[in-house]
PDB file of N, CA and C in Angstrom:
ATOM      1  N   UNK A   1    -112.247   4.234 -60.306  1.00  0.00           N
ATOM      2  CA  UNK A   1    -113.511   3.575 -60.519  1.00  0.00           C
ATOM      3  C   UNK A   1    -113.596   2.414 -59.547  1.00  0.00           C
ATOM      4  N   UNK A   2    -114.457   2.556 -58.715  1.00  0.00           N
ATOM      5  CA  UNK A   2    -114.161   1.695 -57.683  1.00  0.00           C
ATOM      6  C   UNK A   2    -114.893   0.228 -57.744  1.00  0.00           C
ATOM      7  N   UNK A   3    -114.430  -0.722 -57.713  1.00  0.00           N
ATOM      8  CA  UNK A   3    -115.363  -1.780 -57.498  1.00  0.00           C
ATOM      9  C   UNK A   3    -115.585  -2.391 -58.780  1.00  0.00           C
ATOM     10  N   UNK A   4    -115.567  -1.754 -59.896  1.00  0.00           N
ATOM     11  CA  UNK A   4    -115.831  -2.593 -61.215  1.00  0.00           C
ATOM     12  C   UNK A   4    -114.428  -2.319 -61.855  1.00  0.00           C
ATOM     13  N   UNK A   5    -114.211  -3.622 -62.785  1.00  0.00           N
ATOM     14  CA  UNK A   5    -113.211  -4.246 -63.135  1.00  0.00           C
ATOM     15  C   UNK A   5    -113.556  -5.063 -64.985  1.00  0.00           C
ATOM     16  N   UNK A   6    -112.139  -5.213 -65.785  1.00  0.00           N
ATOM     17  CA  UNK A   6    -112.494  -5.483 -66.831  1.00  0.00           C
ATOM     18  C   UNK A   6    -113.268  -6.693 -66.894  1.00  0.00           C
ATOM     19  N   UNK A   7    -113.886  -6.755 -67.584  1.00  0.00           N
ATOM     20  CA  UNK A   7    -114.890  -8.092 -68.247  1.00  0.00           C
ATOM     21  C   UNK A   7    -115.917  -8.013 -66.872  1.00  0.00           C
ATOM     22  N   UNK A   8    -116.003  -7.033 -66.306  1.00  0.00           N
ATOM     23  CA  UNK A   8    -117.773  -6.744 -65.880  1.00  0.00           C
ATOM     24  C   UNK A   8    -118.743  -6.548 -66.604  1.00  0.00           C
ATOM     25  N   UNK A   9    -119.734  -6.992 -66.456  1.00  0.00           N
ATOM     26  CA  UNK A   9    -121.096  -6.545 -67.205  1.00  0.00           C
ATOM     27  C   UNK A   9    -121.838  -5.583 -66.178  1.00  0.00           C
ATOM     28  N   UNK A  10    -122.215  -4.710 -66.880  1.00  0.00           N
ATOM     29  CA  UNK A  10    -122.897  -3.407 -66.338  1.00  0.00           C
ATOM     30  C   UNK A  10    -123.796  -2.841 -66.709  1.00  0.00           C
ATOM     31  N   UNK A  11    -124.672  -2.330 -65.739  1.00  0.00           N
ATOM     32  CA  UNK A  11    -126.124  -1.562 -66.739  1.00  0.00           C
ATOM     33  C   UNK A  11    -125.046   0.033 -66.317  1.00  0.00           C
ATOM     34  N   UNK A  12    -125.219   0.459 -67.727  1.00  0.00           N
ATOM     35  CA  UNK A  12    -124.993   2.017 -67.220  1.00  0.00           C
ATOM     36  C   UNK A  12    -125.788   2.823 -68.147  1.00  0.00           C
ATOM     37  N   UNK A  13    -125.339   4.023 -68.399  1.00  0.00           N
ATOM     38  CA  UNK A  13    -126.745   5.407 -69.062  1.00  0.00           C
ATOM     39  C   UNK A  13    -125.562   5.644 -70.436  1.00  0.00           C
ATOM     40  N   UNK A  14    -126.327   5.215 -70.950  1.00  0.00           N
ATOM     41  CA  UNK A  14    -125.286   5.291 -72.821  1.00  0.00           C
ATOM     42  C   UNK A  14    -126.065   6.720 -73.329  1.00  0.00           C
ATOM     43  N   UNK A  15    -125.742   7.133 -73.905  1.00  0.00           N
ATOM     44  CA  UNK A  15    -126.100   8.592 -74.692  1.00  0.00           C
ATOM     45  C   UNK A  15    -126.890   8.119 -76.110  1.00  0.00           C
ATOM     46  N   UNK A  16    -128.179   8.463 -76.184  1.00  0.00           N
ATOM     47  CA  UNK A  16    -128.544   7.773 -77.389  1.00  0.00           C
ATOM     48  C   UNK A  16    -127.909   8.650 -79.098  1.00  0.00           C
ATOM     49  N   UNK A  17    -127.733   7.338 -80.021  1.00  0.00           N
ATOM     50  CA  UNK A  17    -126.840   7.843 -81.068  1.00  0.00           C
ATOM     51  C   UNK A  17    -127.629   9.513 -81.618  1.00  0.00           C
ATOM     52  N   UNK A  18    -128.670   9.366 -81.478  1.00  0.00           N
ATOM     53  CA  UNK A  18    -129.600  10.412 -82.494  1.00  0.00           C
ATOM     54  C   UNK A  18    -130.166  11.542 -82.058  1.00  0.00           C
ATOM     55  N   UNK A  19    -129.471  11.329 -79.941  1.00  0.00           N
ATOM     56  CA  UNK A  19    -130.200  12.040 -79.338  1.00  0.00           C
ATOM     57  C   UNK A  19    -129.083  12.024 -78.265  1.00  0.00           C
ATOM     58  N   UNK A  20    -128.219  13.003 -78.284  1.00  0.00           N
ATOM     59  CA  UNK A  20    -126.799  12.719 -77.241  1.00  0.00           C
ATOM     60  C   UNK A  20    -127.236  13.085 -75.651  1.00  0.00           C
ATOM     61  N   UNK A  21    -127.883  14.474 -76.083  1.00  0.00           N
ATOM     62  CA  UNK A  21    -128.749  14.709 -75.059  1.00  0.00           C
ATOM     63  C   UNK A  21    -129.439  14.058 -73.700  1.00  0.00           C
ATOM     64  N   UNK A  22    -129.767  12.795 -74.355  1.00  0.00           N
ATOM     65  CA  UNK A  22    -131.012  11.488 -73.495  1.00  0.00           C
ATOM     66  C   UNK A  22    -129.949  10.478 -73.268  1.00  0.00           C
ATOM     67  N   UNK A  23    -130.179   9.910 -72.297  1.00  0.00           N
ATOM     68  CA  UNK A  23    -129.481   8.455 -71.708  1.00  0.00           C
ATOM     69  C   UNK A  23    -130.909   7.755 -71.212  1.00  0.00           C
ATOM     70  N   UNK A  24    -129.666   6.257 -72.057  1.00  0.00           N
ATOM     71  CA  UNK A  24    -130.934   5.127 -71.728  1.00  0.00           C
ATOM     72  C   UNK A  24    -129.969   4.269 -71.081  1.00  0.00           C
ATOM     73  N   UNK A  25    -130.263   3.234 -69.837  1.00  0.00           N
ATOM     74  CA  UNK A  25    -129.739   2.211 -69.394  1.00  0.00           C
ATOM     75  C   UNK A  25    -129.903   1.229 -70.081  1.00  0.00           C
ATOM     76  N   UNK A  26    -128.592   0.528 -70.496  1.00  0.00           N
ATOM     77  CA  UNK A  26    -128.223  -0.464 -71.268  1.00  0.00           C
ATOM     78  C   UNK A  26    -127.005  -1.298 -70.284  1.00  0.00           C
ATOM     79  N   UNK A  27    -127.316  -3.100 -70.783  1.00  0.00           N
ATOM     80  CA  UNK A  27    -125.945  -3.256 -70.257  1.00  0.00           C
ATOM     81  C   UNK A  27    -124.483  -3.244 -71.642  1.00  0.00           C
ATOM     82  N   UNK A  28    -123.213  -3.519 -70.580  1.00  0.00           N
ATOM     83  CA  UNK A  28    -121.945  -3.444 -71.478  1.00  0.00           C
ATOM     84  C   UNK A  28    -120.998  -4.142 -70.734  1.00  0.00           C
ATOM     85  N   UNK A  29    -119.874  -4.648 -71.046  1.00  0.00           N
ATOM     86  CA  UNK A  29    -119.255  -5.094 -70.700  1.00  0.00           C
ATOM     87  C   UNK A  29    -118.200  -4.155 -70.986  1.00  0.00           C
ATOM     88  N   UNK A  30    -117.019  -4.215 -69.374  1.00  0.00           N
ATOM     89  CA  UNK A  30    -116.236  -2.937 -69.354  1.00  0.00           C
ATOM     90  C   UNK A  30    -114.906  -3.849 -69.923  1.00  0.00           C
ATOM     91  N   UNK A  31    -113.922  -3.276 -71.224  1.00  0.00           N
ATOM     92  CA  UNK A  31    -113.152  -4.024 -71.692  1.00  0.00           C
ATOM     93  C   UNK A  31    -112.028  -3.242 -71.727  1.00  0.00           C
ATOM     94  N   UNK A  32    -111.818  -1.822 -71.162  1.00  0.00           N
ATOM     95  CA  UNK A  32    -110.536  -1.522 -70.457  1.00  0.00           C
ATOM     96  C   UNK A  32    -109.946  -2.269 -69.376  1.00  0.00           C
ATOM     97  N   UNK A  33    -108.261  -2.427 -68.897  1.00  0.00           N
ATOM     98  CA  UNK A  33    -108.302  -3.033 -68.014  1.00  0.00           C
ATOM     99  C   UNK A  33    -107.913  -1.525 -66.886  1.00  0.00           C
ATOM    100  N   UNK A  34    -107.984  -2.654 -65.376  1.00  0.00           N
ATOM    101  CA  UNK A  34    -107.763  -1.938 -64.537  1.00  0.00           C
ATOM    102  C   UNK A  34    -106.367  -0.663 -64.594  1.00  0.00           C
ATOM    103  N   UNK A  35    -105.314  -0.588 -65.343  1.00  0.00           N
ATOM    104  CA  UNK A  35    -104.640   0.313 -65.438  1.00  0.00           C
ATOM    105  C   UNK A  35    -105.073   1.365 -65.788  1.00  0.00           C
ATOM    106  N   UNK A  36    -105.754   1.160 -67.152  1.00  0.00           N
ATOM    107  CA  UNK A  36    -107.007   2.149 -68.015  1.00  0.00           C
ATOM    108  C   UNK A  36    -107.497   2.786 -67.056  1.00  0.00           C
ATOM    109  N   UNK A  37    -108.178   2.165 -66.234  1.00  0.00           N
ATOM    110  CA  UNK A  37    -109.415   2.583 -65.574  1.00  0.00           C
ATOM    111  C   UNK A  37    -108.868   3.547 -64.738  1.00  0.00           C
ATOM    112  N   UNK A  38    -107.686   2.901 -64.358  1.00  0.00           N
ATOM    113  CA  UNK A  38    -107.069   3.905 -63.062  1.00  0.00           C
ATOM    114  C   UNK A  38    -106.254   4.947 -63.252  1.00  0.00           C
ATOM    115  N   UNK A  39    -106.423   5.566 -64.813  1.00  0.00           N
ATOM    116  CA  UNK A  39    -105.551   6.755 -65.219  1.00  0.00           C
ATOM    117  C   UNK A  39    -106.714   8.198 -64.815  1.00  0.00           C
ATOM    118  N   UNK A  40    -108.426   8.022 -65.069  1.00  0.00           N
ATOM    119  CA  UNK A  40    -108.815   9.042 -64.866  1.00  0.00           C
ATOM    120  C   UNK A  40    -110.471   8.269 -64.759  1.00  0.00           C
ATOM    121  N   UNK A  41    -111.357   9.037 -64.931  1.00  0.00           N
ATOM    122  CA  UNK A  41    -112.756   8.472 -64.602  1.00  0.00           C
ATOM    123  C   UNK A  41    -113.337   7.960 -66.247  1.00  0.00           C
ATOM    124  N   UNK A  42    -112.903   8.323 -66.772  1.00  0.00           N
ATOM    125  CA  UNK A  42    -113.655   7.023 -67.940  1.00  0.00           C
ATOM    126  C   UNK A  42    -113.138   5.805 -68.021  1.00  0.00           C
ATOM    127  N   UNK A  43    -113.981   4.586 -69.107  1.00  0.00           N
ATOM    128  CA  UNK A  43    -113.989   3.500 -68.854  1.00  0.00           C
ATOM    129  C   UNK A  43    -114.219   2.784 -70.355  1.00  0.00           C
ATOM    130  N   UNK A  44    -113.787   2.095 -70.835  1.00  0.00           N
ATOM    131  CA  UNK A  44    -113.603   1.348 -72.253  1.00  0.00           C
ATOM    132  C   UNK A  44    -115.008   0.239 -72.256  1.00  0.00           C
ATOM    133  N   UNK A  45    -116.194   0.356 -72.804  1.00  0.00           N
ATOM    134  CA  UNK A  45    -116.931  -0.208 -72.873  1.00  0.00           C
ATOM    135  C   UNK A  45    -117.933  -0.862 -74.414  1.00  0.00           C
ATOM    136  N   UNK A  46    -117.853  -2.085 -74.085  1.00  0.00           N
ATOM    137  CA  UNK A  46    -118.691  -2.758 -75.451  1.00  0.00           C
ATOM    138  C   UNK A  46    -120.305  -2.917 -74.940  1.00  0.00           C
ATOM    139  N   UNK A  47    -121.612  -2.471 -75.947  1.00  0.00           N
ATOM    140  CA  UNK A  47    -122.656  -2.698 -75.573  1.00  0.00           C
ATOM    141  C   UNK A  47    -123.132  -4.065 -75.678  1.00  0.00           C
ATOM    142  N   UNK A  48    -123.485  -4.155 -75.169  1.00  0.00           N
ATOM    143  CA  UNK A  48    -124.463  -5.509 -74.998  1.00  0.00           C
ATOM    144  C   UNK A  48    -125.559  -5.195 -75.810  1.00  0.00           C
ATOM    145  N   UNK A  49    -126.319  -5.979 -76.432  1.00  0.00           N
ATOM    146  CA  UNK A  49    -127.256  -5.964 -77.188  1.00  0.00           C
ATOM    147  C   UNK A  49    -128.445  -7.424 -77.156  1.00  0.00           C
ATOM    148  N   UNK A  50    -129.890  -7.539 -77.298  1.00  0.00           N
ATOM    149  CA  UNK A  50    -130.564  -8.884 -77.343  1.00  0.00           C
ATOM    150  C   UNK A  50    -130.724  -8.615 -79.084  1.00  0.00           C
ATOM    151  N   UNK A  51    -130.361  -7.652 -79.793  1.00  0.00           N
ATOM    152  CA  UNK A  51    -130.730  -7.884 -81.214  1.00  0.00           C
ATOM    153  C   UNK A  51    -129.376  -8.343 -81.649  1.00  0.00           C
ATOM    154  N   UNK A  52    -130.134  -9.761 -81.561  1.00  0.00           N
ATOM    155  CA  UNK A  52    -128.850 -10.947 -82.371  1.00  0.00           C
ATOM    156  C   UNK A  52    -128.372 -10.658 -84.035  1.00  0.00           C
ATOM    157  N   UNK A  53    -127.570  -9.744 -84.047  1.00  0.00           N
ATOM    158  CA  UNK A  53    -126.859  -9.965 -85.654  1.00  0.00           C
ATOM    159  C   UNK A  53    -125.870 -11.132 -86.247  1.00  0.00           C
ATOM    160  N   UNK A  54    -125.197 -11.453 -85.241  1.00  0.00           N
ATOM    161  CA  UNK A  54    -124.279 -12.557 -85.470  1.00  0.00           C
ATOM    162  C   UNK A  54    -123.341 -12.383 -86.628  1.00  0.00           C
ATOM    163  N   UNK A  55    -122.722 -11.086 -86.587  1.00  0.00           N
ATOM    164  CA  UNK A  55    -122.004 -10.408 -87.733  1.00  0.00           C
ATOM    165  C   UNK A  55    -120.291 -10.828 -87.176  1.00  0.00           C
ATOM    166  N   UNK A  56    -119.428 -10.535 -87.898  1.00  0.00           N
ATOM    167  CA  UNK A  56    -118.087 -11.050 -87.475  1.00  0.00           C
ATOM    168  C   UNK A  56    -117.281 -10.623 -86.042  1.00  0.00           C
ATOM    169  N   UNK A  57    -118.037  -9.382 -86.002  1.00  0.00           N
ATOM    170  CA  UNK A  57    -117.481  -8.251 -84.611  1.00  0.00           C
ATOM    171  C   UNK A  57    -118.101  -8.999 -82.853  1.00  0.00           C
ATOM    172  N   UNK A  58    -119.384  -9.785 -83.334  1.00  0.00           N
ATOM    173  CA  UNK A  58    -120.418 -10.219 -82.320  1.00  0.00           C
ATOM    174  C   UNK A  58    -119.637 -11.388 -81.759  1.00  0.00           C
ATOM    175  N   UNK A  59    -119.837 -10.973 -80.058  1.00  0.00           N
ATOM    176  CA  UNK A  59    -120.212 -12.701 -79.157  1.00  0.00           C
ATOM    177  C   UNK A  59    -121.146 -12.861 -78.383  1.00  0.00           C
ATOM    178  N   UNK A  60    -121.512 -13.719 -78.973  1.00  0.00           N
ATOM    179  CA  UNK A  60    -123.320 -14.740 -78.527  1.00  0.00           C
ATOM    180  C   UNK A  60    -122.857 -14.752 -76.759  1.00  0.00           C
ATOM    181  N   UNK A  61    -123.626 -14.276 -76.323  1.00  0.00           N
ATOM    182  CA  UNK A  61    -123.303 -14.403 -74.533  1.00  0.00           C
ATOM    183  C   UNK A  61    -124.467 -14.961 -74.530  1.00  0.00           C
ATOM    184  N   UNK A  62    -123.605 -16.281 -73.559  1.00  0.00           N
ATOM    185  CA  UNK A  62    -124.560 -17.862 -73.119  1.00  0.00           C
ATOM    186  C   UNK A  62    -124.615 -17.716 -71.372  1.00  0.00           C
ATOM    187  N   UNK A  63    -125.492 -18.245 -70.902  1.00  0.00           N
ATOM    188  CA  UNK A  63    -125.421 -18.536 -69.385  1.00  0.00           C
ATOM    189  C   UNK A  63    -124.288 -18.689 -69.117  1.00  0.00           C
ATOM    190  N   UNK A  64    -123.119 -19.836 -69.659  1.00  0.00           N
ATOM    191  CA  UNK A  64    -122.231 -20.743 -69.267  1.00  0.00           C
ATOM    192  C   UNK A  64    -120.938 -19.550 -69.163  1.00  0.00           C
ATOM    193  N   UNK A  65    -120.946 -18.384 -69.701  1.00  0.00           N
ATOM    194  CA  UNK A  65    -120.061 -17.633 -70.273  1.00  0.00           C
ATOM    195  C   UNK A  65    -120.163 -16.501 -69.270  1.00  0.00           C
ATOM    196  N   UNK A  66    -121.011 -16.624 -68.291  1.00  0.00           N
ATOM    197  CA  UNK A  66    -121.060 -15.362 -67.528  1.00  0.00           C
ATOM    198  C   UNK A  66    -121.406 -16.305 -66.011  1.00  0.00           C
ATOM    199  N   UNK A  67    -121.129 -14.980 -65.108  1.00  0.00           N
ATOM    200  CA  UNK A  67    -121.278 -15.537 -63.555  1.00  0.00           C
ATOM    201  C   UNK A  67    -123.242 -15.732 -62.989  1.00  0.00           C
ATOM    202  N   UNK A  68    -123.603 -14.602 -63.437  1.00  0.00           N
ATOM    203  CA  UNK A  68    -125.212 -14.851 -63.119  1.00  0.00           C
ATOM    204  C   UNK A  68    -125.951 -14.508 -64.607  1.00  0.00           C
ATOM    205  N   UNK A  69    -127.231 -14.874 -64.874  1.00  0.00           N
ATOM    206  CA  UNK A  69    -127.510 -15.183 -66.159  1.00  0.00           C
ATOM    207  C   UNK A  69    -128.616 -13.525 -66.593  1.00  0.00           C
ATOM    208  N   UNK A  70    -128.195 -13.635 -67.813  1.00  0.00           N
ATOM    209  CA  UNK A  70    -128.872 -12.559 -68.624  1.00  0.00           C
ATOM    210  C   UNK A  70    -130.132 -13.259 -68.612  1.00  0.00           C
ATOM    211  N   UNK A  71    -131.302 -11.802 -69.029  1.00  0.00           N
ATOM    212  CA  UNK A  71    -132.951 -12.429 -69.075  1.00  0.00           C
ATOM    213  C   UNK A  71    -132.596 -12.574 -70.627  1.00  0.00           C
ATOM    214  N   UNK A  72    -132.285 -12.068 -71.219  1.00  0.00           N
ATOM    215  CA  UNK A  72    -132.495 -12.706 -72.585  1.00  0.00           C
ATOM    216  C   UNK A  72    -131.611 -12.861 -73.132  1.00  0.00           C
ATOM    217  N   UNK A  73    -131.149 -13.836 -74.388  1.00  0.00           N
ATOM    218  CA  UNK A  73    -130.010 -13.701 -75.290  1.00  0.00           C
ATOM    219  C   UNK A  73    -129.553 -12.925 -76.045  1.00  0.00           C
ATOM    220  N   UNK A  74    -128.414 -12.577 -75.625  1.00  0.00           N
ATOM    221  CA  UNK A  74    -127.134 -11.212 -75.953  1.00  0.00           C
ATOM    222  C   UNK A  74    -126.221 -11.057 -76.739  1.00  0.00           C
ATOM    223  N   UNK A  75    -125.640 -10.450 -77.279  1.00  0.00           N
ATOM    224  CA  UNK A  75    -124.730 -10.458 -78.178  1.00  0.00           C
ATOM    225  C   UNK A  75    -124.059  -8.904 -77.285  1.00  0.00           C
ATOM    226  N   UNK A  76    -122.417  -9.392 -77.406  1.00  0.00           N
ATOM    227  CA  UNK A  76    -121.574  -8.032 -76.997  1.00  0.00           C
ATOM    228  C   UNK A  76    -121.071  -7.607 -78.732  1.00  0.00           C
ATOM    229  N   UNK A  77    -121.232  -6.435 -79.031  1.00  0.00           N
ATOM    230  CA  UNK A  77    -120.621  -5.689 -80.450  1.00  0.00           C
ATOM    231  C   UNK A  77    -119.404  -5.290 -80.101  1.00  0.00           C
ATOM    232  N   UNK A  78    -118.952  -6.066 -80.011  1.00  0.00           N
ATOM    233  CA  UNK A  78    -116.668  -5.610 -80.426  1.00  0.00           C
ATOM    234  C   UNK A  78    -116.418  -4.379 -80.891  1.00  0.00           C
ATOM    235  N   UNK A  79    -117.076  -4.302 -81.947  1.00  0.00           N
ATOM    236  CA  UNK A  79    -116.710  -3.320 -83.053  1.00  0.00           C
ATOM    237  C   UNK A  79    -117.212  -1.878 -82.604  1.00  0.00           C
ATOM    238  N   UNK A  80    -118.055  -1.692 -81.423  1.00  0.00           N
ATOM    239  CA  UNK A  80    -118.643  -0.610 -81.468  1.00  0.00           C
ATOM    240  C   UNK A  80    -118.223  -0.148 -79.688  1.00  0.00           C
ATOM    241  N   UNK A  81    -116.393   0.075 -79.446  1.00  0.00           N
ATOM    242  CA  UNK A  81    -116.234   0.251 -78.601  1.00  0.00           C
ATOM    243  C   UNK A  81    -116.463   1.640 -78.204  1.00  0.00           C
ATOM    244  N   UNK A  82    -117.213   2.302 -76.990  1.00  0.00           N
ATOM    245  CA  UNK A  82    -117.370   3.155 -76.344  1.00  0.00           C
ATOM    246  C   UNK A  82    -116.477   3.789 -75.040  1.00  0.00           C
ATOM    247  N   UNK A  83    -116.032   5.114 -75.076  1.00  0.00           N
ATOM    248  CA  UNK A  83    -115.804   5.529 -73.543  1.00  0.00           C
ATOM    249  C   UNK A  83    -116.782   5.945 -73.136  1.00  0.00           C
ATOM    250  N   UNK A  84    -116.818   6.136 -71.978  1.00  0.00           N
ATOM    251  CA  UNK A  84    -118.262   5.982 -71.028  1.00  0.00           C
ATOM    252  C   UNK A  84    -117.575   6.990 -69.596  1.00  0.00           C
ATOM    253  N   UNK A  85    -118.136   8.009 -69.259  1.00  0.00           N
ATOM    254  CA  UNK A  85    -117.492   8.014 -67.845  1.00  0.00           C
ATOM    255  C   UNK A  85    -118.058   7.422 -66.869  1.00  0.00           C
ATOM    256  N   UNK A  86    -117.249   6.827 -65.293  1.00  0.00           N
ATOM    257  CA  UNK A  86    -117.373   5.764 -64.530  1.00  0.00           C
ATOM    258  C   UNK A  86    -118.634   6.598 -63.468  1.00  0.00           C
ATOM    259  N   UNK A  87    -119.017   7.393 -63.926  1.00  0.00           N
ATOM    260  CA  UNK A  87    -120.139   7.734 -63.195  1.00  0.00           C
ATOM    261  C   UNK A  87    -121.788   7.597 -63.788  1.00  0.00           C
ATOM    262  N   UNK A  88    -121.323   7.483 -65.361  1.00  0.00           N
ATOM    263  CA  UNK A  88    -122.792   6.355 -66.062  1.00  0.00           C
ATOM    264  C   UNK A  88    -122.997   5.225 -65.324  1.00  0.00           C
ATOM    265  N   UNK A  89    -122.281   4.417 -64.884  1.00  0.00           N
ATOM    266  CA  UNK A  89    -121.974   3.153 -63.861  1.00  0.00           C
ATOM    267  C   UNK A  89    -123.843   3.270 -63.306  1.00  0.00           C
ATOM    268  N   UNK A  90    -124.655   2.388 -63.763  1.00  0.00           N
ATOM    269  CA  UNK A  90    -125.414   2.068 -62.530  1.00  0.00           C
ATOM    270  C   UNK A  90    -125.251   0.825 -61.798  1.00  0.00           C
ATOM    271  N   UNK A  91    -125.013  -0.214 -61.780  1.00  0.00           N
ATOM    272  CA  UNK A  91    -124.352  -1.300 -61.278  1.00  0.00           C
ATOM    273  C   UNK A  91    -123.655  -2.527 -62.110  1.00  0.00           C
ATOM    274  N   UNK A  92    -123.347  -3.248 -61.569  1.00  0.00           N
ATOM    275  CA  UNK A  92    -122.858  -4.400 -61.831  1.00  0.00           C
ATOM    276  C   UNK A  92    -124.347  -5.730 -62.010  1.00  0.00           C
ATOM    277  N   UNK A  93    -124.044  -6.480 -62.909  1.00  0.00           N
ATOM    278  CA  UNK A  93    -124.700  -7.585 -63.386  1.00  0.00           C
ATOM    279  C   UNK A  93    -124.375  -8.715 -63.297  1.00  0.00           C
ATOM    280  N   UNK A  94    -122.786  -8.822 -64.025  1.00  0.00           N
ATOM    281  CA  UNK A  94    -122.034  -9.784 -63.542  1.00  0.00           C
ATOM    282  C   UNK A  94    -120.821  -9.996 -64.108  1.00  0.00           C
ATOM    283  N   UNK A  95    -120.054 -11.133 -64.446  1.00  0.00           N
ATOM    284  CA  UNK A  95    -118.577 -10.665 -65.017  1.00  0.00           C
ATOM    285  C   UNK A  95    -118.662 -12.352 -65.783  1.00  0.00           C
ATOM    286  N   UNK A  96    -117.881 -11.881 -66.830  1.00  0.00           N
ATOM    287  CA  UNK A  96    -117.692 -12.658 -67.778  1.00  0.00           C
ATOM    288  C   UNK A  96    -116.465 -13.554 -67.424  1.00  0.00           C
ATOM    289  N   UNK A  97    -116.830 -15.029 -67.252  1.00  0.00           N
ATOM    290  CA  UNK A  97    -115.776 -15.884 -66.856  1.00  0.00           C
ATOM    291  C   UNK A  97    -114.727 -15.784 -67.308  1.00  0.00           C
ATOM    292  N   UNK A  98    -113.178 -16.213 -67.200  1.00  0.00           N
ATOM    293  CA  UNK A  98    -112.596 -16.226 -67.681  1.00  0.00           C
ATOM    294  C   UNK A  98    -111.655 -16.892 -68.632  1.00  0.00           C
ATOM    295  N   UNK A  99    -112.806 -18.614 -69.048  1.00  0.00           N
ATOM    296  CA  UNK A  99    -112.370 -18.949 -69.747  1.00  0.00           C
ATOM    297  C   UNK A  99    -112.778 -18.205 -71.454  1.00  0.00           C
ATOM    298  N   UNK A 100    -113.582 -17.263 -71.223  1.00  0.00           N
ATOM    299  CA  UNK A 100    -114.061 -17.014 -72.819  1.00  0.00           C
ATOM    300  C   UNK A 100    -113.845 -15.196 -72.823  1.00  0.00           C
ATOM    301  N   UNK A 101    -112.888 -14.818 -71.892  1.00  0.00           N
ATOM    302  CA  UNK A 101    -112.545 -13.405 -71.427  1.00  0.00           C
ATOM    303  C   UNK A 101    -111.456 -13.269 -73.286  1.00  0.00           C
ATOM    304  N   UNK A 102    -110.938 -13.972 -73.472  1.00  0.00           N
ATOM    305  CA  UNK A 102    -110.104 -14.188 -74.670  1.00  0.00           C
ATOM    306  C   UNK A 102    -110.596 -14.092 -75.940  1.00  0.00           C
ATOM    307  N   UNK A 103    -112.210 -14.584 -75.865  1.00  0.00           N
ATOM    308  CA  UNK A 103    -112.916 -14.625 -76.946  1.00  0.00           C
ATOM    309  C   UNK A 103    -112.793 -13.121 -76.998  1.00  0.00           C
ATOM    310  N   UNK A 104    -113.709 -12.727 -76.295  1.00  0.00           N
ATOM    311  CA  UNK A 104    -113.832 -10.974 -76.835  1.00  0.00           C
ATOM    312  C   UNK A 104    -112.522  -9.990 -77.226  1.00  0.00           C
ATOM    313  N   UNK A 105    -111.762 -10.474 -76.546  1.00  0.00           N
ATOM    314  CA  UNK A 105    -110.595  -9.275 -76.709  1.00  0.00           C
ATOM    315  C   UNK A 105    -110.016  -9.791 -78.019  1.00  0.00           C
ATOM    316  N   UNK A 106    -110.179 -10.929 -78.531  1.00  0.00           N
ATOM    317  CA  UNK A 106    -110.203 -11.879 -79.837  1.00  0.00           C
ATOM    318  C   UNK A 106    -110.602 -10.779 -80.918  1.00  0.00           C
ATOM    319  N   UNK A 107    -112.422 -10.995 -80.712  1.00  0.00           N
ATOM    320  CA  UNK A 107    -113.252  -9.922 -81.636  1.00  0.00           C
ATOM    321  C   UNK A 107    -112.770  -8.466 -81.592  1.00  0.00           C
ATOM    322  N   UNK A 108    -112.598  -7.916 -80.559  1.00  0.00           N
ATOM    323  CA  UNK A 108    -112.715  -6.788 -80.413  1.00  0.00           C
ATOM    324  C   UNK A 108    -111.062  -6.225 -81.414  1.00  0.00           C
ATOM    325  N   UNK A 109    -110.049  -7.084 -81.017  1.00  0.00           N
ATOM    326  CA  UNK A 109    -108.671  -7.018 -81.714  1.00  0.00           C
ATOM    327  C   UNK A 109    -109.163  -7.440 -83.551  1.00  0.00           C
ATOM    328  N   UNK A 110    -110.181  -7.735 -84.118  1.00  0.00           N
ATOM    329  CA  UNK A 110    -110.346  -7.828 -85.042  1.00  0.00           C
ATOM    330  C   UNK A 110    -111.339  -6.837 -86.040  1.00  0.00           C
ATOM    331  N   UNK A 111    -111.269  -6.178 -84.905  1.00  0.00           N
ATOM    332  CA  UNK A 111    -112.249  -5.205 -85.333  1.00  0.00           C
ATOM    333  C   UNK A 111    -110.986  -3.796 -86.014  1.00  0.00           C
ATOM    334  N   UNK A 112    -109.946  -4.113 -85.823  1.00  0.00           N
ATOM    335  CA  UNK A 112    -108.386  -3.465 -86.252  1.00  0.00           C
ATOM    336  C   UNK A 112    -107.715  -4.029 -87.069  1.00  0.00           C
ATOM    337  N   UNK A 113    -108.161  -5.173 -87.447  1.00  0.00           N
ATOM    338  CA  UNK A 113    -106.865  -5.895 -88.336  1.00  0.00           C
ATOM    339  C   UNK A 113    -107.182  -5.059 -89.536  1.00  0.00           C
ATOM    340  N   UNK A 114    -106.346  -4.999 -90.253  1.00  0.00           N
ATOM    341  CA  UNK A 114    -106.222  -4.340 -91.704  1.00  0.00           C
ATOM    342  C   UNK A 114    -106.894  -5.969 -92.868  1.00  0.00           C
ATOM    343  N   UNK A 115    -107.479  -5.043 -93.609  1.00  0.00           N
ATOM    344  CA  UNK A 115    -108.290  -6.404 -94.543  1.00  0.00           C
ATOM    345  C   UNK A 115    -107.666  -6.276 -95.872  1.00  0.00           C
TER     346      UNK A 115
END
């Protein structure tokens, strides 16, 4: 997968839940790392979303938290990790700094803990 790397944000073609058939461009942030990536052509991805739930799995993505800015306010869903193959890829958006790269893999590792 060339060129994109973990904690990118990406628009790519997600398969809709009700309709596997149809792809819609959405962004996601890619949360495999580069080893992942480099075993075969899929890719470990969380959707991005502007419908703010603010549920335990969610992180609020702020300007400050990314390299160039989203049009609207986002939430990444932890909980609702996807493989994707690296040819849904329509580009890059931007990449999630790395002081709050910890937050997500935070949520996303909690989306496993036993309750």
């Amino acid at each position: 997968m060339e060129g994109y790397k973990q904690f990118d944000i990406i628009w790519t073609q997600f398969p809709l839940s009700d309709k596997v058939d149809k792809l819609k461009v959405r962004p996601a942030v890619i949360v495999s790392n580069e080893n992942s990536n480099g075993l075969d052509n899929d890719i470990l991805v969380c959707p991005i979303t502007s419908k703010i739930r603010g549920d335990a799995f969610a992180v609020l993505l702020t300007d400050e938290m990314v390299t160039d800015s989203l049009d609207l306010e986002s939430e990444i869903r932890c909980n609702k990790i996807m493989t994707i193959r690296s040819i849904l890829v329509v580009s890059k958006i931007g990449e999630i700094l790395p002081a709050y790269q910890e937050r997500v893999l935070n949520k996303i590792n909690s989306a496993f803990e036993t309750t």
